[in-house]
Protein backbone atom coordinates (compact mmCIF):
# COMPACT_ATOMS: atom_id res chain seq x y z
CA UNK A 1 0.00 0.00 0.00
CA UNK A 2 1.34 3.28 -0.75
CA UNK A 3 0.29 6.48 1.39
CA UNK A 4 0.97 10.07 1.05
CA UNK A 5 0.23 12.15 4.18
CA UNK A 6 0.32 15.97 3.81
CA UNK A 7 1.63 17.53 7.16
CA UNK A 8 2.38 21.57 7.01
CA UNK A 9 5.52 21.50 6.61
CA UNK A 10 6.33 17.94 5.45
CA UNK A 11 4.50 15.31 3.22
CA UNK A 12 5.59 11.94 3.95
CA UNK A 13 5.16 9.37 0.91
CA UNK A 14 5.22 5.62 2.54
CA UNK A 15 5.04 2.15 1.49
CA UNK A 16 4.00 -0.71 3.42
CA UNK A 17 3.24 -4.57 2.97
CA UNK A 18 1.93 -4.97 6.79
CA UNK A 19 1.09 -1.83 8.35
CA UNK A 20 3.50 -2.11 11.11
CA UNK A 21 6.57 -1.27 9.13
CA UNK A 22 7.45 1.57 6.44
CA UNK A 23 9.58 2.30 3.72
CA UNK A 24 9.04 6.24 3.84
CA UNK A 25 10.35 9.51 1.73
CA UNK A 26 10.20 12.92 3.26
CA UNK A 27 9.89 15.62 1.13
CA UNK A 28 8.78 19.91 1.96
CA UNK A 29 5.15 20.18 1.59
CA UNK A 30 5.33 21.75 -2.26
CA UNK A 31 3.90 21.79 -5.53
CA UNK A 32 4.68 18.12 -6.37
CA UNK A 33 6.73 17.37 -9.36
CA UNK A 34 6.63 12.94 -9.63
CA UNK A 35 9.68 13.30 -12.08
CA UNK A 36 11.85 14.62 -9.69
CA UNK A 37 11.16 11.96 -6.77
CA UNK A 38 14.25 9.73 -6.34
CA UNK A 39 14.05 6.07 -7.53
CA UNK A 40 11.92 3.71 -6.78
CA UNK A 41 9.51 6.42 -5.10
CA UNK A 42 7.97 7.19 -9.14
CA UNK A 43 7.34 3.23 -10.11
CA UNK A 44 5.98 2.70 -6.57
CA UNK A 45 2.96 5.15 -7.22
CA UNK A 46 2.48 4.09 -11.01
CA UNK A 47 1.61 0.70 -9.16
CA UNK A 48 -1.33 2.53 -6.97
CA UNK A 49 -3.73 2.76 -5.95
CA UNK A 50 -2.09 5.79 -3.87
CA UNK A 51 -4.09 6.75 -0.45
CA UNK A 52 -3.93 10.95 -0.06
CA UNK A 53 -4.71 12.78 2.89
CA UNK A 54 -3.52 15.49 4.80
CA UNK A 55 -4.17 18.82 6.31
CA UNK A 56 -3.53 21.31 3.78
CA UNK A 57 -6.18 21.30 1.55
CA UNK A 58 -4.41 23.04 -1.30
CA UNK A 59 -1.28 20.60 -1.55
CA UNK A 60 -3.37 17.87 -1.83
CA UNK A 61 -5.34 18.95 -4.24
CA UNK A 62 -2.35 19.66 -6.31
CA UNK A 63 -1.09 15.91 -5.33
CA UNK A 64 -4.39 14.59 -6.66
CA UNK A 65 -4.36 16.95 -9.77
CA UNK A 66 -0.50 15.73 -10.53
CA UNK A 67 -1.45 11.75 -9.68
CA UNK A 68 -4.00 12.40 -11.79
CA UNK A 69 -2.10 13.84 -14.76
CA UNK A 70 0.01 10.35 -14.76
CA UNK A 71 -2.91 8.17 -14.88
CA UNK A 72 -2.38 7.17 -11.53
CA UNK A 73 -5.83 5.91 -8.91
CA UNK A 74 -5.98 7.65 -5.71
CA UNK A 75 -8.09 6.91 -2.99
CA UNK A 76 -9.03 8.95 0.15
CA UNK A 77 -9.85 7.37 3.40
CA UNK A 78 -13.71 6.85 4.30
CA UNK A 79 -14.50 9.17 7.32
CA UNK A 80 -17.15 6.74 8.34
CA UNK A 81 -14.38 4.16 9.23
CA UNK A 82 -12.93 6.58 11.63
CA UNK A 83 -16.21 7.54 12.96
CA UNK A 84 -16.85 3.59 13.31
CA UNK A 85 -13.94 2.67 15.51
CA UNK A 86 -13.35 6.25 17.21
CA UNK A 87 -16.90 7.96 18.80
CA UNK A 88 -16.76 11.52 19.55
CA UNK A 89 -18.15 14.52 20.11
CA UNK A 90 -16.02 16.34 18.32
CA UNK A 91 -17.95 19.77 16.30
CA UNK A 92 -17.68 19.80 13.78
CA UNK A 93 -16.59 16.30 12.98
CA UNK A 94 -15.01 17.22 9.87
CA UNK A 95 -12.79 19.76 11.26
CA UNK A 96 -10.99 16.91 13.17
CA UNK A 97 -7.75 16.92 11.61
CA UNK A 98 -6.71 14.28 9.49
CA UNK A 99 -3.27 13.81 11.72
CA UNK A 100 -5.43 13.48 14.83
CA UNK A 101 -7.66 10.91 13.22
CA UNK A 102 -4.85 9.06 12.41
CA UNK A 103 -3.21 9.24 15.59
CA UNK A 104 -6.73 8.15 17.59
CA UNK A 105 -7.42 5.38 14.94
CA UNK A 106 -4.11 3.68 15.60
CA UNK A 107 -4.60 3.79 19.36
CA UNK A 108 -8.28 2.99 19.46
CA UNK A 109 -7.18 -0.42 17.16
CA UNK A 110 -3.86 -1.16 18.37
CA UNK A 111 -4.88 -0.66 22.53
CA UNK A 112 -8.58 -0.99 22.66
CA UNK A 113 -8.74 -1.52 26.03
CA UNK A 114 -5.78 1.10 27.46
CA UNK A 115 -6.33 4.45 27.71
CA UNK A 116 -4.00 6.59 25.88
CA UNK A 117 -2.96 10.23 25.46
CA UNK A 118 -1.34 10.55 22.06
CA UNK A 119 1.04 13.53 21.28
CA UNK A 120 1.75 14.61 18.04
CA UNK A 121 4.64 17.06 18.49
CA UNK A 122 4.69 18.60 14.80
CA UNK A 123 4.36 21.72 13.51
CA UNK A 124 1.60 22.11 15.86
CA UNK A 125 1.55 19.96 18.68
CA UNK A 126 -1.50 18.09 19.91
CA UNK A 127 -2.70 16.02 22.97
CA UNK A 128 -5.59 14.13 22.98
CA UNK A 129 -6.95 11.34 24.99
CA UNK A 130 -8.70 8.17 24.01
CA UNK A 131 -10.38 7.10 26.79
CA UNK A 132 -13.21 4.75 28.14
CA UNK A 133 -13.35 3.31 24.17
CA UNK A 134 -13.81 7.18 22.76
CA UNK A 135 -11.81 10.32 21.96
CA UNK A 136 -12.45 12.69 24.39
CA UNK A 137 -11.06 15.54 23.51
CA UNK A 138 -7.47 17.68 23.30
CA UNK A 139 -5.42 20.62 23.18
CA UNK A 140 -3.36 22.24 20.26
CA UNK A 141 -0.63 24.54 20.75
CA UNK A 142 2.23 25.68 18.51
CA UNK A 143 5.16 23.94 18.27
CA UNK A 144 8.83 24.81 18.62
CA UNK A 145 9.56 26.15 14.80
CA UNK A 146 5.78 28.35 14.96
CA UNK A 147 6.67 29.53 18.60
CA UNK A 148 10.13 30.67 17.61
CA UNK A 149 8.61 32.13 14.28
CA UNK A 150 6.14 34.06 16.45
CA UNK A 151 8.40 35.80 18.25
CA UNK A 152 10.55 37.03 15.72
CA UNK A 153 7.76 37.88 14.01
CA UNK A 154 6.04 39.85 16.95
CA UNK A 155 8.45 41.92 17.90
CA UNK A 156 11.70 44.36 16.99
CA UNK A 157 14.96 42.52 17.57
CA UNK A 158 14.49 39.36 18.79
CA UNK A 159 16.33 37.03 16.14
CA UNK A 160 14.46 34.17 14.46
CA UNK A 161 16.09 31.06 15.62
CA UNK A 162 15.73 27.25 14.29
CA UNK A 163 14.81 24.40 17.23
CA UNK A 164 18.45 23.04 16.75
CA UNK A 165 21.09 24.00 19.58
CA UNK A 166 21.44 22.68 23.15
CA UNK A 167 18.68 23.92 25.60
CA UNK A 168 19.86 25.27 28.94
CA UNK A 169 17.49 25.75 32.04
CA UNK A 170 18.66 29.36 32.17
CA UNK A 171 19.97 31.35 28.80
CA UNK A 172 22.72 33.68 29.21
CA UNK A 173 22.45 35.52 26.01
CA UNK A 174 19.27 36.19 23.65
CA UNK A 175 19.17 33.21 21.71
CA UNK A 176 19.38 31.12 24.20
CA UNK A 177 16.60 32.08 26.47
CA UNK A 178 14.86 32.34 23.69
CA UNK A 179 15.50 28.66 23.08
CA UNK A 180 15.12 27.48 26.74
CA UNK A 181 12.11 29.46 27.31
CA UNK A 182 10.09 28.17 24.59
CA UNK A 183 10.93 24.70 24.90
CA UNK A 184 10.37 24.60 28.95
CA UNK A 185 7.18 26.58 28.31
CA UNK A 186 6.20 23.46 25.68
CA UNK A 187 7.43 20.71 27.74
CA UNK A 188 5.89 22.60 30.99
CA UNK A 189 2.43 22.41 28.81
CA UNK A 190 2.81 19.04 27.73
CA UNK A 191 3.65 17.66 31.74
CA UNK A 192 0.73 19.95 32.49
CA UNK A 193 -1.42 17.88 30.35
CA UNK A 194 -0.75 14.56 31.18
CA UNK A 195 -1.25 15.48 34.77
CA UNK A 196 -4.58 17.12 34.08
CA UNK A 197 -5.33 13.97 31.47
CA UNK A 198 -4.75 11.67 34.29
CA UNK A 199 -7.20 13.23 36.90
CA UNK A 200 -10.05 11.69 34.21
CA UNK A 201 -7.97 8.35 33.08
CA UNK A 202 -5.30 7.55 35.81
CA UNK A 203 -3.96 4.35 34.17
CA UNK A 204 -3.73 6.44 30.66
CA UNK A 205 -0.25 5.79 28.64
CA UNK A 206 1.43 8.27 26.81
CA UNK A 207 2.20 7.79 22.79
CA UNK A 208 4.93 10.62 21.48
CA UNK A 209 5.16 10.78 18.04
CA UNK A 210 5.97 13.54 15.08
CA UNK A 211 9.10 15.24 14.11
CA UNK A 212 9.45 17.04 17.26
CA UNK A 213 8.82 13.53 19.44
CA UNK A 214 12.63 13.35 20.50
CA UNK A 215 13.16 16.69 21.50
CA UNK A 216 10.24 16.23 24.33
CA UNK A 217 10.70 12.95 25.09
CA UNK A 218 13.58 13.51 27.85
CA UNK A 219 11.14 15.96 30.04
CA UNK A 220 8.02 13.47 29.66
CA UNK A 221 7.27 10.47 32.32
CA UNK A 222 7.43 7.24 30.91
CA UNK A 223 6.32 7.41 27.20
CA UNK A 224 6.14 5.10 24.11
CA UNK A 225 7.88 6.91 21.47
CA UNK A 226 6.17 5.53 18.40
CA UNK A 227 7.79 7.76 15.63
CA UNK A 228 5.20 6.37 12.72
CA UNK A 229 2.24 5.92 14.68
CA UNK A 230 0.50 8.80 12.36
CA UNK A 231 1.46 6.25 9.32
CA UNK A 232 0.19 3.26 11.74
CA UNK A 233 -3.12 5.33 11.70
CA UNK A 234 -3.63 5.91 8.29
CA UNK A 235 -3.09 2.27 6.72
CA UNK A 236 -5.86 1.12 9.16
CA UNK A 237 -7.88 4.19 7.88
CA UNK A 238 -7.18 2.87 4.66
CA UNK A 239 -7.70 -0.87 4.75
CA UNK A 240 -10.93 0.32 6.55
């Protein structure tokens, strides 16, 4: 099976046999040109059917448009198969984001009866919590790169700074407490949440995934760092 999931600032194209392991390509979320992807990635799709989905609406319409220009089927997932296997309350239902879906689809199959609070630390981080057989609901907040972004944005002569670099608990020039306060104020929200999280499902385990995963993993109690659970997610969405 061949997926292509659309994140905001990466698309991930992936190939699996078994759901449970994948061959992946990472590539900026763009205007898709097929002849340009590396071999094997352009006989891999010509075999489709290709699964799309994503959360910007505009690349994947330009994926579809491009798959469709080489004659190649795609397929979208059914959101009744999510709504099947994850209920919620969520309004509306189709603004639940395809990552989240994915993410609460994999936990709801692969630990039906354990609670979970799934992270997706992309970038925009979520926490949700499937609990009691049901999503019950989450949190978004920017992640590092959009936090970092925001300030340099926002105001006069604070620099804009990528994640990389080591984090100290107290900066001792500009770009580091830029750096340390961000990531203590993220990591401070994520603790925050599982604590909160817990008061409502005290046996619930915590799933860390997305690009960000490692970064946060160090100042989170004991987590399952599952770095293609989103991926796990959508090939159940898409064997339905």
């Amino acid at each position: 099976m061949i997926l292509i999931a659309i994140g905001n600032t990466h698309t991930l194209l992936a190939e699996s046999r078994n759901g449970k392991h994948f061959a992946t390509l990472r590539l900026p979320t763009a205007v898709p040109d097929l002849n340009l992807l590396p071999a094997p990635w352009p006989e891999k799709l010509r075999q489709g059917p290709v699964f799309l989905g994503g959360v910007v609406p505009h690349a994947a319409q330009t994926w579809a448009q491009a798959l469709g220009r080489w004659g190649i089927p795609m397929r979208e997932p059914d959101p009744a198969v999510f709504q099947r296997h994850v209920p919620h309350a969520y309004t509306p239902a189709a603004s639940l984001g395809f990552d989240r879906r994915c993410d609460l689809l994999a936990a709801a199959l692969d630990y039906p009866h354990q609670d979970s609070i799934v992270i997706d630390a992309g970038t925009a981080i979520t926490i949700d919590l499937y609990a009691q057989g049901r999503f019950q609901g989450g949190r978004i907040l920017p992640g590092l790169r959009m936090s970092l972004l925001a300030l340099a944005q926002g105001t006069a002569l604070l620099p804009d700074l990528s994640p990389e670099g080591d984090i100290p608990l107290l900066g001792n020039d500009t770009a580091a407490s830029i750096r340390s306060g961000v990531y203590h104020m993220l990591a401070s929200a994520l603790q925050g949440a599982i604590t909160q999280y817990r008061q409502r499902a005290p046996q619930a385990q915590i799933i860390l995934t997305g690009g960000d995963a490692p970064r946060f993993l160090p100042a989170l109690p004991p987590t399952q760092h599952l770095p293609q659970f989103l991926l796990r997610g959508f090939y159940l969405w898409a064997k339905g």
